[in-house]
C-alpha atoms as a PDB file:
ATOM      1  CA  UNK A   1      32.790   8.034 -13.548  1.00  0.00           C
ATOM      2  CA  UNK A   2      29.412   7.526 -12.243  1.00  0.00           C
ATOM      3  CA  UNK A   3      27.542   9.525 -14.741  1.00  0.00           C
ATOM      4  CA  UNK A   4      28.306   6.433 -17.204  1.00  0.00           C
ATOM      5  CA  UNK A   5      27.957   3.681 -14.926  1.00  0.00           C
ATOM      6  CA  UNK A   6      24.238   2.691 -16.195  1.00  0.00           C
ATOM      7  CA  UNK A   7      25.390   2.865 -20.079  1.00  0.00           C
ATOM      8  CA  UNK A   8      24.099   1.466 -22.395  1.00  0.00           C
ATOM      9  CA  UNK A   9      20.922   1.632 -20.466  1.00  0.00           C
ATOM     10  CA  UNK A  10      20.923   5.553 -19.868  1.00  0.00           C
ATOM     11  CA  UNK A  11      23.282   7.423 -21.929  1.00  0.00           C
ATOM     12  CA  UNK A  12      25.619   9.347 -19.927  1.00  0.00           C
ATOM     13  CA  UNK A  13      23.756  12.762 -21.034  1.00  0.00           C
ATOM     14  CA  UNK A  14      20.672  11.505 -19.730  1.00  0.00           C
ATOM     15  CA  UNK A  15      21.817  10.601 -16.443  1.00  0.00           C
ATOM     16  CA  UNK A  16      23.580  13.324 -15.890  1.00  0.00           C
ATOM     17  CA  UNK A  17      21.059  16.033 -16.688  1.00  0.00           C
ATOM     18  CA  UNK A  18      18.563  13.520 -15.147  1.00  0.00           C
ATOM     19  CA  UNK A  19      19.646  13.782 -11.668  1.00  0.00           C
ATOM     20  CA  UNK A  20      21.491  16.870 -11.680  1.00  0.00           C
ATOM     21  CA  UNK A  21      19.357  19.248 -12.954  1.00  0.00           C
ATOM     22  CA  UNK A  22      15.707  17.749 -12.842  1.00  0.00           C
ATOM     23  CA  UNK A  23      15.679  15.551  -9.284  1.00  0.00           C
ATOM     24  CA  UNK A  24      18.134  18.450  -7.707  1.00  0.00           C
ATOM     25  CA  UNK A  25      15.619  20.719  -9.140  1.00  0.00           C
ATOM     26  CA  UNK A  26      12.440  19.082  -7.696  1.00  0.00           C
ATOM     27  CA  UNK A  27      14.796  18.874  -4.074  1.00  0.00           C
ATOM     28  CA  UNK A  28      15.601  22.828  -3.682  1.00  0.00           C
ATOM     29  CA  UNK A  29      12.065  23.835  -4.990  1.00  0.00           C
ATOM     30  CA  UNK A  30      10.090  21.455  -2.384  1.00  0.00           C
ATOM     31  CA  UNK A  31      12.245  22.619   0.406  1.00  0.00           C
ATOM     32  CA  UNK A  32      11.665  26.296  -0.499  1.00  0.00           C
ATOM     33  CA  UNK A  33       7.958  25.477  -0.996  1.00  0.00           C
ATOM     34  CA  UNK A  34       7.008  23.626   2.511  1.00  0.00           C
ATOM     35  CA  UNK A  35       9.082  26.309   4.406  1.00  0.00           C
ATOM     36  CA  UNK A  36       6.537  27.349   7.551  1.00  0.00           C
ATOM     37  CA  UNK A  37       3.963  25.373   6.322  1.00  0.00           C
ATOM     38  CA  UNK A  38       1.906  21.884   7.654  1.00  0.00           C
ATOM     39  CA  UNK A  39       4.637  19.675   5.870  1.00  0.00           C
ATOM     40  CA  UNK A  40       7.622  21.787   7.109  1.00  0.00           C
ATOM     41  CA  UNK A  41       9.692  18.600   8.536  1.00  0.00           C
ATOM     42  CA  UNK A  42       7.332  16.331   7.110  1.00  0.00           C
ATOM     43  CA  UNK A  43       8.734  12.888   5.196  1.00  0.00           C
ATOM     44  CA  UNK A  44       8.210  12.516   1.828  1.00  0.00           C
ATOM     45  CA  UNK A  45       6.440  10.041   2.029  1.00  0.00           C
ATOM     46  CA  UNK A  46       3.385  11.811   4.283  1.00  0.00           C
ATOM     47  CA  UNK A  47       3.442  15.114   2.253  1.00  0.00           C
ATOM     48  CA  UNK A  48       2.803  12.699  -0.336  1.00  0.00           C
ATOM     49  CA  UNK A  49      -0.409  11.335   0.683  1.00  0.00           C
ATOM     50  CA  UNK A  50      -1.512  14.531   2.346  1.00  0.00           C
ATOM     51  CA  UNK A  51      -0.674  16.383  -0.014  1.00  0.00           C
ATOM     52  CA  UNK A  52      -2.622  14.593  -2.733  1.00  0.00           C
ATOM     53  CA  UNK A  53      -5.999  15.514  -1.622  1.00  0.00           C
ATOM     54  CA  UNK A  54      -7.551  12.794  -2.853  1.00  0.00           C
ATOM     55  CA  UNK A  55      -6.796  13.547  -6.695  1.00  0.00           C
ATOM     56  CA  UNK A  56      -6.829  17.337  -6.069  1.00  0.00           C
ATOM     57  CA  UNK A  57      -3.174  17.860  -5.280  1.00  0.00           C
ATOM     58  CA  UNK A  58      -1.636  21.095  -3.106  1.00  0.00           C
ATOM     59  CA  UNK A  59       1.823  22.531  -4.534  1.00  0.00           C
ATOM     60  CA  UNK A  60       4.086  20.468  -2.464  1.00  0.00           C
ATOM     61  CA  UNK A  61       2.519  17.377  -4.005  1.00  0.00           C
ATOM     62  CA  UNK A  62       4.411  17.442  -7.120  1.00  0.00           C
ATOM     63  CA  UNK A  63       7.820  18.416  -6.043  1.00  0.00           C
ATOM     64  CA  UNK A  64       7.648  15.636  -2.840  1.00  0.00           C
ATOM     65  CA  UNK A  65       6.434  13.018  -5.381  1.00  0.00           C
ATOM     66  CA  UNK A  66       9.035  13.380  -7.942  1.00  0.00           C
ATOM     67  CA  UNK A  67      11.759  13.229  -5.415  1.00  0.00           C
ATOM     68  CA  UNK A  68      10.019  10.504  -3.939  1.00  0.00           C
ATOM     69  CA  UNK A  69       9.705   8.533  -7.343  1.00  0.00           C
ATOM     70  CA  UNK A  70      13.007   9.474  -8.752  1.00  0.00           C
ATOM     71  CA  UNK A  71      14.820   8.431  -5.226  1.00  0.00           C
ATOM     72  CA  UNK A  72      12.965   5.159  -5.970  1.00  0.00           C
ATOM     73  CA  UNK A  73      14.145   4.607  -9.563  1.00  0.00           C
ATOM     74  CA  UNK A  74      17.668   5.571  -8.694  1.00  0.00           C
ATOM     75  CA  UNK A  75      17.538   2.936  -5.758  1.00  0.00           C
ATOM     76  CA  UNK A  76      16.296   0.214  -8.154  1.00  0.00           C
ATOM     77  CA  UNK A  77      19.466   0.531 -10.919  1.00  0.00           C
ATOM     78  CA  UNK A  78      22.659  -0.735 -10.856  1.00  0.00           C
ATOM     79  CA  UNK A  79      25.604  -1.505 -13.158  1.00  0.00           C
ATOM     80  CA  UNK A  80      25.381  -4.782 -14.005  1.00  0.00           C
ATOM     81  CA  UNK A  81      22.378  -5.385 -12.659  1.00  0.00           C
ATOM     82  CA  UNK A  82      18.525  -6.417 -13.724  1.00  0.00           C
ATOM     83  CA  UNK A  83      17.353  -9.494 -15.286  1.00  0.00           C
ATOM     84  CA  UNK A  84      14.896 -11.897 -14.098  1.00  0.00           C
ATOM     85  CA  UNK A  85      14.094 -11.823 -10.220  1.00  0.00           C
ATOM     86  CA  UNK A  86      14.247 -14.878  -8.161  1.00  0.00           C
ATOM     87  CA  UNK A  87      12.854 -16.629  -5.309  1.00  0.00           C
ATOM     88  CA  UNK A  88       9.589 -15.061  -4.058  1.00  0.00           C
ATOM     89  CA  UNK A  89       9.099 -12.072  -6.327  1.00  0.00           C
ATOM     90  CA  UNK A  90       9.528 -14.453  -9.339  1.00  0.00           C
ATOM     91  CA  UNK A  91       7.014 -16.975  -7.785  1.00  0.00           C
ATOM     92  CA  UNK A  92       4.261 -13.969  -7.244  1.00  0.00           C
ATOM     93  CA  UNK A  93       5.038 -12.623 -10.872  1.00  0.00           C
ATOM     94  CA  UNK A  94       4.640 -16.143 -12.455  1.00  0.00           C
ATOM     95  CA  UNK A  95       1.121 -16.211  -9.878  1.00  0.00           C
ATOM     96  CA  UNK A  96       0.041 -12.594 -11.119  1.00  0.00           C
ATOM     97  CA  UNK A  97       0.625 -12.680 -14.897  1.00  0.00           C
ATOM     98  CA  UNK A  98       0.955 -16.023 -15.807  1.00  0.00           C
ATOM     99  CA  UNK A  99       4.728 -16.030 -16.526  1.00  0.00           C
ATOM    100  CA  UNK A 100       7.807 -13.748 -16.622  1.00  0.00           C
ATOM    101  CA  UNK A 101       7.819 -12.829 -19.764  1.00  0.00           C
ATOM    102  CA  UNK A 102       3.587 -12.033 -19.762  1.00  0.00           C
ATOM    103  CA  UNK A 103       4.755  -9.940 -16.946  1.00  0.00           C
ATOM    104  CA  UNK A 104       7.321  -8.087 -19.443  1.00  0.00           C
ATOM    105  CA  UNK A 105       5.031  -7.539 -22.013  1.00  0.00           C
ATOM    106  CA  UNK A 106       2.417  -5.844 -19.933  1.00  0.00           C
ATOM    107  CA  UNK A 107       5.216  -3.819 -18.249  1.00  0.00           C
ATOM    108  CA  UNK A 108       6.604  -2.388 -22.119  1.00  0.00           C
ATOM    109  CA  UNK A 109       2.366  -1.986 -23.217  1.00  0.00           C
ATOM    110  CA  UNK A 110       2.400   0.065 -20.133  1.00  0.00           C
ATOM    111  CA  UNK A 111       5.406   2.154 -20.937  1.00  0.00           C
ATOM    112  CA  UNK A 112       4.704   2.568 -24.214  1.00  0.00           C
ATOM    113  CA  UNK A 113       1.373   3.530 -24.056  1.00  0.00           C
ATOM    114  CA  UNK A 114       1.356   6.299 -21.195  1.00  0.00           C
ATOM    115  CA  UNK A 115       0.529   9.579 -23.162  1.00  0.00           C
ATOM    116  CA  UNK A 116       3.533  12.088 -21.801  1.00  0.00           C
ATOM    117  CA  UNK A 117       5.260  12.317 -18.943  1.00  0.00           C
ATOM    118  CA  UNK A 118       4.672  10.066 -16.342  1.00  0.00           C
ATOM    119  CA  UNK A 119       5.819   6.502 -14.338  1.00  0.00           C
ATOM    120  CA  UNK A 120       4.977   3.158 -14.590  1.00  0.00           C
ATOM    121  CA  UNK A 121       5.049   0.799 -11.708  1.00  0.00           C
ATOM    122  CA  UNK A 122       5.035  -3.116 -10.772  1.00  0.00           C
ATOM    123  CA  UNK A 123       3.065  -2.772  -7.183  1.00  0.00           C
ATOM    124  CA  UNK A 124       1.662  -4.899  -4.586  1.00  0.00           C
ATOM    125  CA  UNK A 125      -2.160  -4.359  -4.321  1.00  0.00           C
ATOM    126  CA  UNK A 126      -3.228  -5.710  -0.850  1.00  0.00           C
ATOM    127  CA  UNK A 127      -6.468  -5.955  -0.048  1.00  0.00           C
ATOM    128  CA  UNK A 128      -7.384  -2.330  -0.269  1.00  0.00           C
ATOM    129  CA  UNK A 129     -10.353  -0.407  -0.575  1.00  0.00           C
ATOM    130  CA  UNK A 130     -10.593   0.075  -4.774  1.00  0.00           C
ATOM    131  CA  UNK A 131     -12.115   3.238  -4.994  1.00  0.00           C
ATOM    132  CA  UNK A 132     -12.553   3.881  -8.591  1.00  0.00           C
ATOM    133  CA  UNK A 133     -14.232   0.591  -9.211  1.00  0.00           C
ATOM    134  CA  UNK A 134     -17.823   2.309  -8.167  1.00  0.00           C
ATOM    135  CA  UNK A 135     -19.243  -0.891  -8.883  1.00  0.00           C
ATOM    136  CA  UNK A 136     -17.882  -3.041  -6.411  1.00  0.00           C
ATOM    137  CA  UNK A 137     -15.656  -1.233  -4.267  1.00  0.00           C
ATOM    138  CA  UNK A 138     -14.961  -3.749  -1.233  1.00  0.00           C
ATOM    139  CA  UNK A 139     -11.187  -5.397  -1.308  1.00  0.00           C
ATOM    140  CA  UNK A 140     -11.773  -9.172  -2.023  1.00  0.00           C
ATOM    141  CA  UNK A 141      -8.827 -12.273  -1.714  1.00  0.00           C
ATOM    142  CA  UNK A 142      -8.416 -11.391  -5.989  1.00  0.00           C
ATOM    143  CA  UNK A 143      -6.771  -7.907  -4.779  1.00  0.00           C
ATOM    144  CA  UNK A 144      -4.130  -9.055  -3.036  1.00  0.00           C
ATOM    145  CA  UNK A 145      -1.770  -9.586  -6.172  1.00  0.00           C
ATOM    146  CA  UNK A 146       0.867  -7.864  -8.347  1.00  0.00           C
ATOM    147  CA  UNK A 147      -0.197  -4.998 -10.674  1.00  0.00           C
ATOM    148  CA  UNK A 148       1.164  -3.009 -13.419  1.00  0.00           C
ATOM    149  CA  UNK A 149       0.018   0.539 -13.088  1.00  0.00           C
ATOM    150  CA  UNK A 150       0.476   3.767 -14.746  1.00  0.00           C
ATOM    151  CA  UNK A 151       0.600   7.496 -13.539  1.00  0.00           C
ATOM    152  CA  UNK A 152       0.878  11.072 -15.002  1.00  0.00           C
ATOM    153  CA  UNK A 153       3.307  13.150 -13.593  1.00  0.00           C
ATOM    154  CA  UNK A 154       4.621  12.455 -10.068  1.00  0.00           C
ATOM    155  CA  UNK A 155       1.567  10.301  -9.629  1.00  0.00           C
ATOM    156  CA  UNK A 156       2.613   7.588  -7.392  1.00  0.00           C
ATOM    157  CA  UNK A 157       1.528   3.897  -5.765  1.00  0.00           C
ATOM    158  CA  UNK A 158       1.457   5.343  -2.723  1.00  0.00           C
ATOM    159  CA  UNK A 159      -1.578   7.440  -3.022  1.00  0.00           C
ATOM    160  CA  UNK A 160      -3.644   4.380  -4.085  1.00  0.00           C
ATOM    161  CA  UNK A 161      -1.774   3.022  -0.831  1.00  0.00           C
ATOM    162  CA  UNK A 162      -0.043  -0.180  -2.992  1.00  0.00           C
ATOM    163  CA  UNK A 163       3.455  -1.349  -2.389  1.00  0.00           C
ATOM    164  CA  UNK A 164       5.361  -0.126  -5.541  1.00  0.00           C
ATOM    165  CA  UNK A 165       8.122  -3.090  -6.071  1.00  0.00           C
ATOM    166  CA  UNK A 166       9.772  -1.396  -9.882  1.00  0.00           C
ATOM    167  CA  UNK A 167       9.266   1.717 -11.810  1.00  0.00           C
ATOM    168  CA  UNK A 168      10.213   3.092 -15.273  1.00  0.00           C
ATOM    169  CA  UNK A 169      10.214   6.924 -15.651  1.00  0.00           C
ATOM    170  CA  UNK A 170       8.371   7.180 -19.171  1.00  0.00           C
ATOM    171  CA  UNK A 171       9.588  10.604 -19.497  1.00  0.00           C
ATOM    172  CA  UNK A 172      13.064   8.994 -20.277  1.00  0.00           C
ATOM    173  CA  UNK A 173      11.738   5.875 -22.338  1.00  0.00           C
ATOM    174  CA  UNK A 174      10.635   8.568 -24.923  1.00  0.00           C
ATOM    175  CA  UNK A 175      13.752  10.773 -25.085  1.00  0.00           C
END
């Protein structure tokens, strides 16, 4: 039974009202919502960043990102699976935070520390334009690296345009 299959990670309950009532929920109200309008056909992805309005989100923002982000999580789980990465990622982890299990701590601060619902992320921050550092805004050689970011609500990497790699939904860490 694939409601189980992620036990003892995420209860049976949880995964089960998870994706069948919240993510299905999120699906049928964004496809309502976008009906006749700009992002009618539109991927997920570009109603996303649209629809984000730099911080100053239109209705179809939430809906599109939680799908977005929960598609995400689902398509990073999977019985038996997890542990420490390998190869490449591993390498660029051990680069970014000094070692794997650095890289875990930061990762559970994160989670733990996000006040209500929300996501946090391992992304790849390449090069980009940091806006909210108004001191020094211009991308440098130091930005291309691994990060461990948080976000409220369907908040997602790819409105800061970073490569999200992992994600934790916090909403589930606290129930």
């Amino acid at each position: 039974m694939w409601q189980s299959s992620l036990e003892p990670h995420m209860s049976h309950k949880t995964l089960e009202y998870h994706w069948g009532k919240h993510h299905r929920g999120y699906v049928e109200d964004l496809n309502k919502e976008i009906v006749g309008t700009q992002f009618d056909g539109a991927t997920l992805e570009d109603i996303i960043t649209v629809a984000y309005n730099k911080g100053d989100p239109l209705p179809a923002f939430n809906n599109a990102a939680q799908i977005w982000n929960h598609d995400f999580f689902w398509e990073s789980m999977r019985p038996g699976g997890g542990g420490k990465p390998v190869r490449q990622l591993l390498e660029l982890i051990e680069k970014d935070f000094g070692s794997y299990d650095r890289f875990i701590e930061e990762f559970k601060a994160a989670a733990s520390t996000q006040f209500g619902s929300g996501w946090v992320w391992l992304a790849y921050k390449a090069n980009r334009l940091d806006v909210g550092n108004a001191i020094d805004p211009c991308p440098s050689e130091e930005d291309k690296k691994l990060v461990v970011v948080k976000s409220p609500n369907g908040v997602n990497p790819l409105v800061w345009d970073y490569s999200p790699l992992l994600t934790i939904d916090v909403w589930e860490v606290q129930n």
